[in-house]
PDB file of N, CA and C in Angstrom:
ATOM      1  N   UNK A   1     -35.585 -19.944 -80.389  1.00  0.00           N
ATOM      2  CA  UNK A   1     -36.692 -20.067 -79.463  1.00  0.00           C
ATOM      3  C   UNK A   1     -36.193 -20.813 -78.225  1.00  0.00           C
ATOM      4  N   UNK A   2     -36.736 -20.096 -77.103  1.00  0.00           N
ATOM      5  CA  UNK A   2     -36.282 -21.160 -75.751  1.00  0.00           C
ATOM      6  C   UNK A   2     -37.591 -21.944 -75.239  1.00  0.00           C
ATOM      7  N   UNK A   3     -36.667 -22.374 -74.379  1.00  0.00           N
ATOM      8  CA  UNK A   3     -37.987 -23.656 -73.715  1.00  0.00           C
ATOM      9  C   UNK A   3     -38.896 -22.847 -72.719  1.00  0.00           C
ATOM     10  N   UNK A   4     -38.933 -21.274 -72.762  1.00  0.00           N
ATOM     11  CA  UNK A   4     -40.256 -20.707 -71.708  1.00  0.00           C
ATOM     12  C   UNK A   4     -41.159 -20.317 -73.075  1.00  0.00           C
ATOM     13  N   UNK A   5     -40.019 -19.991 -74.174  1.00  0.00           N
ATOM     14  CA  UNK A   5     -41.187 -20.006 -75.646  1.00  0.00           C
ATOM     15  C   UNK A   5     -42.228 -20.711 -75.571  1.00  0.00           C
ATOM     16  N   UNK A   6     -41.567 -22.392 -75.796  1.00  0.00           N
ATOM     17  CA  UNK A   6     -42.065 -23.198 -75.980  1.00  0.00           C
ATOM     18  C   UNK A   6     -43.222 -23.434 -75.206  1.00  0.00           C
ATOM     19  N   UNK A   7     -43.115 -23.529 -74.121  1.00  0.00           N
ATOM     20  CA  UNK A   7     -44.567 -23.714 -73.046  1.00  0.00           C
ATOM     21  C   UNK A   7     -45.036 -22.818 -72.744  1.00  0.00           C
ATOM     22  N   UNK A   8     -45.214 -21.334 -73.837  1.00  0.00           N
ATOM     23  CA  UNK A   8     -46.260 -20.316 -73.846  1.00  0.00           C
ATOM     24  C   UNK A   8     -46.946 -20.836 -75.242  1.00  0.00           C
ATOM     25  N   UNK A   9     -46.355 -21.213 -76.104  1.00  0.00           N
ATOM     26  CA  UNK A   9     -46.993 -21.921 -77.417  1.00  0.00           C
ATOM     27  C   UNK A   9     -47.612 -22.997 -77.560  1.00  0.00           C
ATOM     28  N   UNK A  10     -47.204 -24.208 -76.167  1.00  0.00           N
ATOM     29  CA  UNK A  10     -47.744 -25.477 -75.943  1.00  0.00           C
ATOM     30  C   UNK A  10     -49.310 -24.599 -75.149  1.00  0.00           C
ATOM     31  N   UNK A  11     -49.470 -23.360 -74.394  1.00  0.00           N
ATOM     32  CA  UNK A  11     -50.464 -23.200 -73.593  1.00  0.00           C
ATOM     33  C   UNK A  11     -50.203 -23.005 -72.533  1.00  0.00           C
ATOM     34  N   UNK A  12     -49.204 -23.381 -72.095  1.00  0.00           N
ATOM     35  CA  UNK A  12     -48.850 -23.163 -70.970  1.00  0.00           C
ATOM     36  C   UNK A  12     -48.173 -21.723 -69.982  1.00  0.00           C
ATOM     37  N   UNK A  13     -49.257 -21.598 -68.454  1.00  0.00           N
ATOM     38  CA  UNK A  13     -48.663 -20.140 -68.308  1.00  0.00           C
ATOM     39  C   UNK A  13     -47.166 -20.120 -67.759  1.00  0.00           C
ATOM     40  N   UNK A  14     -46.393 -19.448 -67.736  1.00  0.00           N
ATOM     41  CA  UNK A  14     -45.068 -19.007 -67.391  1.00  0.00           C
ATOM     42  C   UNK A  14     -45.437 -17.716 -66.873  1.00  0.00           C
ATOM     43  N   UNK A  15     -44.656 -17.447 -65.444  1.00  0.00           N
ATOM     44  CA  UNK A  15     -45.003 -16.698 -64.507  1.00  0.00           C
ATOM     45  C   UNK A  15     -43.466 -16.494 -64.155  1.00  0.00           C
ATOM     46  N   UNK A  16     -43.360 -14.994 -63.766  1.00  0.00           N
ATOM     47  CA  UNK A  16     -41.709 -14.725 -63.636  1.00  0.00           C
ATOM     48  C   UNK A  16     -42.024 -14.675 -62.261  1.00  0.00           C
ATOM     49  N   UNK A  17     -41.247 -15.456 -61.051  1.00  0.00           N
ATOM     50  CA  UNK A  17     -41.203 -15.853 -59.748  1.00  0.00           C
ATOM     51  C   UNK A  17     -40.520 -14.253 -59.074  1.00  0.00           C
ATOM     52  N   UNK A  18     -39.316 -14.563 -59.554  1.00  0.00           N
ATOM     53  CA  UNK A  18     -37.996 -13.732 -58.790  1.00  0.00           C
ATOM     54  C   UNK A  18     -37.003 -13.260 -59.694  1.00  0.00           C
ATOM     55  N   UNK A  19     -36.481 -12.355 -59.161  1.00  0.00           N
ATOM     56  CA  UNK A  19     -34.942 -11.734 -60.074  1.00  0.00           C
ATOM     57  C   UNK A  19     -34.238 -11.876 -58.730  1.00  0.00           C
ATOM     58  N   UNK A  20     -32.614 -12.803 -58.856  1.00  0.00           N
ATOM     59  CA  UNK A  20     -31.788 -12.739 -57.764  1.00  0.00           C
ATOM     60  C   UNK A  20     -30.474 -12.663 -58.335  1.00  0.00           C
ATOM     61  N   UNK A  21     -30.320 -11.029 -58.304  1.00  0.00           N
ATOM     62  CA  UNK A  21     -28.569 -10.911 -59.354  1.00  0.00           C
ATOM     63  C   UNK A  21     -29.262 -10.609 -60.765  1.00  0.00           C
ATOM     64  N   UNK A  22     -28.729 -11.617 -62.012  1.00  0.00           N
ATOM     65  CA  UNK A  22     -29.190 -12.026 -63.296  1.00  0.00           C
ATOM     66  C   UNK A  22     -30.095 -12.884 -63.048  1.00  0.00           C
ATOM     67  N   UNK A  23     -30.061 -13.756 -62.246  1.00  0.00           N
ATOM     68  CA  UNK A  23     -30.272 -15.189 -62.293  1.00  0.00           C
ATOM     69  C   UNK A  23     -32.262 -14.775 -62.055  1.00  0.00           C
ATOM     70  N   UNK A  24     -33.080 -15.414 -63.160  1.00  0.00           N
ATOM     71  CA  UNK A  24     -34.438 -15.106 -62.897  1.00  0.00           C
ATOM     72  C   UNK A  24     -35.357 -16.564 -62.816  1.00  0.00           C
ATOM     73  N   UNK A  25     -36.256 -16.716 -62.067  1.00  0.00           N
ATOM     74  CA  UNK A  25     -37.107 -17.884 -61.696  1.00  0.00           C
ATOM     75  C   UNK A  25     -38.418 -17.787 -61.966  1.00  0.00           C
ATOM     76  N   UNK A  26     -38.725 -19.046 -62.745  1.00  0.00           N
ATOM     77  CA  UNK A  26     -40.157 -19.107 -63.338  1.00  0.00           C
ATOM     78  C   UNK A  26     -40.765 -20.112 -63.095  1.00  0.00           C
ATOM     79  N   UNK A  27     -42.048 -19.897 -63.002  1.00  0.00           N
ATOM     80  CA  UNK A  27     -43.090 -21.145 -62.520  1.00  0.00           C
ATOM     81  C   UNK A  27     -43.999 -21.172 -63.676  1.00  0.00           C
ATOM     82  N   UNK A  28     -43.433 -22.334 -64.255  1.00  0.00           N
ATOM     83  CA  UNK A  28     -44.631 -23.263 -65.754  1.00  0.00           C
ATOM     84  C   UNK A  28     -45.966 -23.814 -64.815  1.00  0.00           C
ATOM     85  N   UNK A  29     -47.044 -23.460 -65.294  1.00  0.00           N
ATOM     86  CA  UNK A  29     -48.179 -24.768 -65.278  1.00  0.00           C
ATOM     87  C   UNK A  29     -48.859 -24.289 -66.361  1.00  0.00           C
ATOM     88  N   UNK A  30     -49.746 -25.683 -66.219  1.00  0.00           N
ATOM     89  CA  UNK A  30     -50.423 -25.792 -67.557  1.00  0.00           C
ATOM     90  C   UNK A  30     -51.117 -27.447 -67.253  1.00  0.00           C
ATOM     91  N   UNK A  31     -52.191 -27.257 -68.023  1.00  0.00           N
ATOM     92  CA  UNK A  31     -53.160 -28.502 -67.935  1.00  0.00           C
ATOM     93  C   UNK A  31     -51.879 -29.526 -68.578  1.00  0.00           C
ATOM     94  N   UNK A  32     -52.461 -31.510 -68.169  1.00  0.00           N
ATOM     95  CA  UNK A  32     -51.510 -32.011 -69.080  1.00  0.00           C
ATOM     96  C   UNK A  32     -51.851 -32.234 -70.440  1.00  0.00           C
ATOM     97  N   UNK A  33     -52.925 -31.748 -71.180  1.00  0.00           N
ATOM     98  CA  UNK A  33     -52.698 -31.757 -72.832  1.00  0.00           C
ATOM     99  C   UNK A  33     -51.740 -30.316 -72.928  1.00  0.00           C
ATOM    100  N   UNK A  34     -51.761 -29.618 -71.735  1.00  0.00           N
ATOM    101  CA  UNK A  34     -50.331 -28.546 -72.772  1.00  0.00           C
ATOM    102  C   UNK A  34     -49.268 -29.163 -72.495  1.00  0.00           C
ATOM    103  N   UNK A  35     -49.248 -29.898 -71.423  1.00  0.00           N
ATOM    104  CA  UNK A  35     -48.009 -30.380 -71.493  1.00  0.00           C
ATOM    105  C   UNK A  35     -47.327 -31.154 -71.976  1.00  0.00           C
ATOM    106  N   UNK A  36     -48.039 -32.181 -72.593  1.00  0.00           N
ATOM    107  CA  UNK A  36     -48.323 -33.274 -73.991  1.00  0.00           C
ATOM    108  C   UNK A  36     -47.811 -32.452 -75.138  1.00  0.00           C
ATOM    109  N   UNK A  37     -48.134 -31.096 -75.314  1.00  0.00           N
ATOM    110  CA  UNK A  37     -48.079 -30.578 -76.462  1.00  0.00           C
ATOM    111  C   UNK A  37     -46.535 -29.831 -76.398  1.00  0.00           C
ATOM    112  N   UNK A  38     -46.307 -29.654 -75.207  1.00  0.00           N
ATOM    113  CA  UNK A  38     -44.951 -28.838 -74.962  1.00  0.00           C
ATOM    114  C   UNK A  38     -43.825 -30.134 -75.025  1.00  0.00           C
ATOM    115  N   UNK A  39     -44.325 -31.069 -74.962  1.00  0.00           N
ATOM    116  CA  UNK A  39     -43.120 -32.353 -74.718  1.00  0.00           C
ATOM    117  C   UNK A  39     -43.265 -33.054 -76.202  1.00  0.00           C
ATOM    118  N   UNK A  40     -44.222 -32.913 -77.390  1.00  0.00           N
ATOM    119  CA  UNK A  40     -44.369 -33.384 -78.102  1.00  0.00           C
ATOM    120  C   UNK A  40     -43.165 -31.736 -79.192  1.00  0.00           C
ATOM    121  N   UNK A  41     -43.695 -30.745 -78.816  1.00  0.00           N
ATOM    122  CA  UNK A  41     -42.757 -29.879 -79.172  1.00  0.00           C
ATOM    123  C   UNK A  41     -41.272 -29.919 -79.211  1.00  0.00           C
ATOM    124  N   UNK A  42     -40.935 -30.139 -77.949  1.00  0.00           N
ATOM    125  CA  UNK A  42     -39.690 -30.464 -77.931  1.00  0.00           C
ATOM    126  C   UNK A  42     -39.205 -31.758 -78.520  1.00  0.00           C
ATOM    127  N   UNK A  43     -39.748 -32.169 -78.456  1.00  0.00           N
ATOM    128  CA  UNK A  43     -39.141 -33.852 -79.226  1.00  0.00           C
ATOM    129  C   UNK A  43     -38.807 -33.802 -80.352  1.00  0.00           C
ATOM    130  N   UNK A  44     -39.967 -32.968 -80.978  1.00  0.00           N
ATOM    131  CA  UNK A  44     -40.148 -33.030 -82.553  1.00  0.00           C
ATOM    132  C   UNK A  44     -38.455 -31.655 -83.127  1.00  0.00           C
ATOM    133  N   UNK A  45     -38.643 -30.739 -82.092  1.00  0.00           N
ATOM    134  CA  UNK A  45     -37.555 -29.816 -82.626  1.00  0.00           C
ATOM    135  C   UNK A  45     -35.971 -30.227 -82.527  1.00  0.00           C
ATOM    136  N   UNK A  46     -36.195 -31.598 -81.396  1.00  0.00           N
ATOM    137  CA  UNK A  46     -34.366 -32.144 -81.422  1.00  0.00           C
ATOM    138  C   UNK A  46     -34.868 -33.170 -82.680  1.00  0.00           C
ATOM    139  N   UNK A  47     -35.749 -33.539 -82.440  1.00  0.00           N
ATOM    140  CA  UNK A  47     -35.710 -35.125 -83.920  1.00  0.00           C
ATOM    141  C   UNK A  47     -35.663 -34.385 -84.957  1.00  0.00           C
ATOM    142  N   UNK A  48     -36.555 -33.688 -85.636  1.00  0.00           N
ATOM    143  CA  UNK A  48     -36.235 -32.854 -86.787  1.00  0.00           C
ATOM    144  C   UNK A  48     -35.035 -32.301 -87.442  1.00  0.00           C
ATOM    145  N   UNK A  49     -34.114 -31.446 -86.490  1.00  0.00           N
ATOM    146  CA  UNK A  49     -32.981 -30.973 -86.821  1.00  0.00           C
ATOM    147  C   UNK A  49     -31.795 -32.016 -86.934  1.00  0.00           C
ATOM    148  N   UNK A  50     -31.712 -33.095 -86.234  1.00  0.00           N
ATOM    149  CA  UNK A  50     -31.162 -34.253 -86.066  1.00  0.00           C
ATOM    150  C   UNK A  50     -31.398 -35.015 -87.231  1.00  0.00           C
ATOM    151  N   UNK A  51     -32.776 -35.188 -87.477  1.00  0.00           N
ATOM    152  CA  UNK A  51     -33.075 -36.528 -88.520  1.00  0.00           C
ATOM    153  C   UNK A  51     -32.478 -35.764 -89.938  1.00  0.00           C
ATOM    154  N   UNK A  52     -33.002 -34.481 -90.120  1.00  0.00           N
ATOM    155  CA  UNK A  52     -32.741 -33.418 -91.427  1.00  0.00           C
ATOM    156  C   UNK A  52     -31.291 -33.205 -91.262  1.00  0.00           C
ATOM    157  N   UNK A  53     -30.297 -33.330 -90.964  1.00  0.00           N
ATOM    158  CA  UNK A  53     -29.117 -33.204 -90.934  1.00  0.00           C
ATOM    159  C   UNK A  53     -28.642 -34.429 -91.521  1.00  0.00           C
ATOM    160  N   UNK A  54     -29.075 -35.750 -90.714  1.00  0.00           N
ATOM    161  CA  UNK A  54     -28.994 -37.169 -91.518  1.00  0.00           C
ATOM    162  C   UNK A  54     -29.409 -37.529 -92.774  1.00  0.00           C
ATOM    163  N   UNK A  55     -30.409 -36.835 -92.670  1.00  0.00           N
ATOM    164  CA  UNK A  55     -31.406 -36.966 -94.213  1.00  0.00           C
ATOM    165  C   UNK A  55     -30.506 -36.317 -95.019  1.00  0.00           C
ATOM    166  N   UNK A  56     -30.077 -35.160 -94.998  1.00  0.00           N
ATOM    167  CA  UNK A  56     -29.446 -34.547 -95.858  1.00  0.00           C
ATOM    168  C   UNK A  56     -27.840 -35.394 -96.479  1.00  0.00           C
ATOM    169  N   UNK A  57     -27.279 -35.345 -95.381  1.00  0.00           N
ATOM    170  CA  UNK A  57     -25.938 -36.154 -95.837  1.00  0.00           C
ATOM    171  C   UNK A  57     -26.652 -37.298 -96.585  1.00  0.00           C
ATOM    172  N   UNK A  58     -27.327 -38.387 -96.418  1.00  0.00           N
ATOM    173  CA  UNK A  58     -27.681 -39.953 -97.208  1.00  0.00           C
ATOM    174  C   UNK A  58     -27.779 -39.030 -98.613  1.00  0.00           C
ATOM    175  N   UNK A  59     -28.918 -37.915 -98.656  1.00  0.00           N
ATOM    176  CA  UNK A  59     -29.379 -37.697 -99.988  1.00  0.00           C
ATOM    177  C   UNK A  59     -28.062 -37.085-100.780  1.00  0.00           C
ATOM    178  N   UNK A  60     -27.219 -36.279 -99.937  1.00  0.00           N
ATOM    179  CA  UNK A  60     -25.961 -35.871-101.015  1.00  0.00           C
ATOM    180  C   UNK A  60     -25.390 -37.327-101.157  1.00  0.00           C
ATOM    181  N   UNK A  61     -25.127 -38.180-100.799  1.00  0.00           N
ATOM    182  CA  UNK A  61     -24.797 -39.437-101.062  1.00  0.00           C
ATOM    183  C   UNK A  61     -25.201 -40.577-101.982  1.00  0.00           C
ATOM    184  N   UNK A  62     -26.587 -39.916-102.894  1.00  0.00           N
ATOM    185  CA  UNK A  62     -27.165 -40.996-103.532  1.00  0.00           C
ATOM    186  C   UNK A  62     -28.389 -41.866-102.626  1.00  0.00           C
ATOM    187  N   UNK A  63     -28.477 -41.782-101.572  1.00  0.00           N
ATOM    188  CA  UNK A  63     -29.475 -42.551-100.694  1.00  0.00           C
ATOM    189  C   UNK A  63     -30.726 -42.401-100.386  1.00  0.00           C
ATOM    190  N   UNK A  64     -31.001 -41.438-101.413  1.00  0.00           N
ATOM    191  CA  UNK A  64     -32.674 -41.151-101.689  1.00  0.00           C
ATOM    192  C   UNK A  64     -33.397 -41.949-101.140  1.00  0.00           C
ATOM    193  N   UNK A  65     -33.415 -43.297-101.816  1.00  0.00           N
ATOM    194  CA  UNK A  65     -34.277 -44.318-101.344  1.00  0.00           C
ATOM    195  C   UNK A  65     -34.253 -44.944 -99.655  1.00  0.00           C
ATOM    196  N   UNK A  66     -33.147 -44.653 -98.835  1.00  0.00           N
ATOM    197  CA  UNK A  66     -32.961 -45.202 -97.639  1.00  0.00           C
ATOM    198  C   UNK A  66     -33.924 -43.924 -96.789  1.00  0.00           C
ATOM    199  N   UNK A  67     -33.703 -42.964 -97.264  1.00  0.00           N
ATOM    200  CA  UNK A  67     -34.643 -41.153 -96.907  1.00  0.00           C
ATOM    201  C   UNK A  67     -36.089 -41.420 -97.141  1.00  0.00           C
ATOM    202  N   UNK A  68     -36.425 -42.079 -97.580  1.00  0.00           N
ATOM    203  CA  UNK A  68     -37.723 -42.372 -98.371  1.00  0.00           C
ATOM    204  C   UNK A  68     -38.311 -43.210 -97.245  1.00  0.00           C
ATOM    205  N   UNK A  69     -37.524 -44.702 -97.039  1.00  0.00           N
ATOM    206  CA  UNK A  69     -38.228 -45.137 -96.550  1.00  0.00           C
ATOM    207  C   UNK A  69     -38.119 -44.726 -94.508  1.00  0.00           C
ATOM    208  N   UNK A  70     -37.220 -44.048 -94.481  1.00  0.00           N
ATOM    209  CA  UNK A  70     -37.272 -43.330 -93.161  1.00  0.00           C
ATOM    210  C   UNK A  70     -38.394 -42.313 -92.604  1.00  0.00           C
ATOM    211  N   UNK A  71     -38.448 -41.824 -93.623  1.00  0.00           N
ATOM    212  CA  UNK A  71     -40.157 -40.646 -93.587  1.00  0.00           C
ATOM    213  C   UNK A  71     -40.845 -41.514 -93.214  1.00  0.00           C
ATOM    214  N   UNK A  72     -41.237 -42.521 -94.376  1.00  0.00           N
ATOM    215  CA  UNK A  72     -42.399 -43.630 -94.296  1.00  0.00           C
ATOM    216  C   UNK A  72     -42.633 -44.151 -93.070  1.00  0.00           C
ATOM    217  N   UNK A  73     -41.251 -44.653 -92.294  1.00  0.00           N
ATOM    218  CA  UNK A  73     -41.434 -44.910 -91.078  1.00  0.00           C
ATOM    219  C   UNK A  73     -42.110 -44.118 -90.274  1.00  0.00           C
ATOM    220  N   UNK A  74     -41.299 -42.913 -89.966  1.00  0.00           N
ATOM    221  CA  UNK A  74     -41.907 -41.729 -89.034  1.00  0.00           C
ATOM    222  C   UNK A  74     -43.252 -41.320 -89.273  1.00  0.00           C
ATOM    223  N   UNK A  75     -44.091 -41.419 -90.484  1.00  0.00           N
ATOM    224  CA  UNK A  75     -45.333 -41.202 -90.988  1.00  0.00           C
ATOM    225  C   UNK A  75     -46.180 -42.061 -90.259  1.00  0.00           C
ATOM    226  N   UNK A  76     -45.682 -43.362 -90.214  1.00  0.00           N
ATOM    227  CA  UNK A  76     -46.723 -44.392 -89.433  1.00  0.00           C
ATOM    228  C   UNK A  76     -46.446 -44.179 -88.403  1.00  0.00           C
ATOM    229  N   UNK A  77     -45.726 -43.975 -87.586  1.00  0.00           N
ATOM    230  CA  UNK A  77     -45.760 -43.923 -86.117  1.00  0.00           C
ATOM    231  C   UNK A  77     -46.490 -42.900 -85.578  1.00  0.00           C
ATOM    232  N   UNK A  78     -46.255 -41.135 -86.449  1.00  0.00           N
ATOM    233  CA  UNK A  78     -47.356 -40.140 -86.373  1.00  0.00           C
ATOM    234  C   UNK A  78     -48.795 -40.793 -85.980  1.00  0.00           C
ATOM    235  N   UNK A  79     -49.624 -39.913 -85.078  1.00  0.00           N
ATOM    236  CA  UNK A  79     -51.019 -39.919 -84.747  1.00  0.00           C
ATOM    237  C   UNK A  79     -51.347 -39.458 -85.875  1.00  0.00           C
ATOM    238  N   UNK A  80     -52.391 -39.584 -86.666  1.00  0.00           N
ATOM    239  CA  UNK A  80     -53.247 -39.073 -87.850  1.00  0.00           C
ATOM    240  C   UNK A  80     -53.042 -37.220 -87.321  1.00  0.00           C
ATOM    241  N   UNK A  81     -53.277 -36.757 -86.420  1.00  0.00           N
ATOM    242  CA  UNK A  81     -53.535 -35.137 -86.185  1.00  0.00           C
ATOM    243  C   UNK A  81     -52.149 -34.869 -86.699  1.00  0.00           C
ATOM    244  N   UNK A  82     -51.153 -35.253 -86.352  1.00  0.00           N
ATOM    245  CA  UNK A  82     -49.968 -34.246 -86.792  1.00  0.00           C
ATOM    246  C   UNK A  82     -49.329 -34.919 -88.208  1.00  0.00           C
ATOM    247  N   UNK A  83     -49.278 -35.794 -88.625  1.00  0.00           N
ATOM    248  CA  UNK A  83     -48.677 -36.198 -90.015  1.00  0.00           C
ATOM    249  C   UNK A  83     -48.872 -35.245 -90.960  1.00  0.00           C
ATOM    250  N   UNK A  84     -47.784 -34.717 -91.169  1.00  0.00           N
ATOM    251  CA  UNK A  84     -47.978 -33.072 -92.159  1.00  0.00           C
ATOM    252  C   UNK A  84     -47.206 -32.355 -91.278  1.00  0.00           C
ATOM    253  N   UNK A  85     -47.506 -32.122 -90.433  1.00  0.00           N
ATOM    254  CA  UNK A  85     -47.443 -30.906 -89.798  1.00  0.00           C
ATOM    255  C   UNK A  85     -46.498 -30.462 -89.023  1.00  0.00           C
ATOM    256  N   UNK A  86     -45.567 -29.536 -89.678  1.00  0.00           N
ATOM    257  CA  UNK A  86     -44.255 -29.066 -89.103  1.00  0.00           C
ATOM    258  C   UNK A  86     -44.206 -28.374 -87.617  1.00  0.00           C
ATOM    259  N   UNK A  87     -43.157 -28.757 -86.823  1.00  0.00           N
ATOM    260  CA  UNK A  87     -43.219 -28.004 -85.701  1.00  0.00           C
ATOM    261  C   UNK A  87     -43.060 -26.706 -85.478  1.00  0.00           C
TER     262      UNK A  87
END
């Protein structure tokens, strides 16, 4: 998925400007709760793949419990709306 994905899924419109060569130009808007939602998107898809890569090595390692309480962390910092809820 790319980042014009992304801010058609956050709500946001994407409008194809120009074609010059290959090279093509687009104009994002969008209210700022899409854009809240497009920046909360992206965050979550570099932290996720990042944290789950870490997570994974501790747990082949025996470190269950250090994984455990790392969720826990990220759980409280979650707003009540998204805790659960995969990007």
């Amino acid at each position: 998925m790319n980042v014009l994905d992304k801010a058609r899924e956050a709500g946001m419109a994407v409008l194809l400007d120009a074609c010059i060569g290959r090279q093509r130009f687009h104009s994002v808007t969008g209210s700022c709760a899409a854009l809240e939602r497009f920046a909360d998107a992206c965050r979550n898809a570099s932290l996720d793949r990042e944290t789950l890569q870490r997570w994974e090595e501790l747990c082949e390692r025996g470190h269950g419990h250090d994984v455990a309480t790392a969720i826990r962390g990220l759980i409280e910092e979650q707003p009540d709306d998204t805790v659960g809820r995969l990007p």
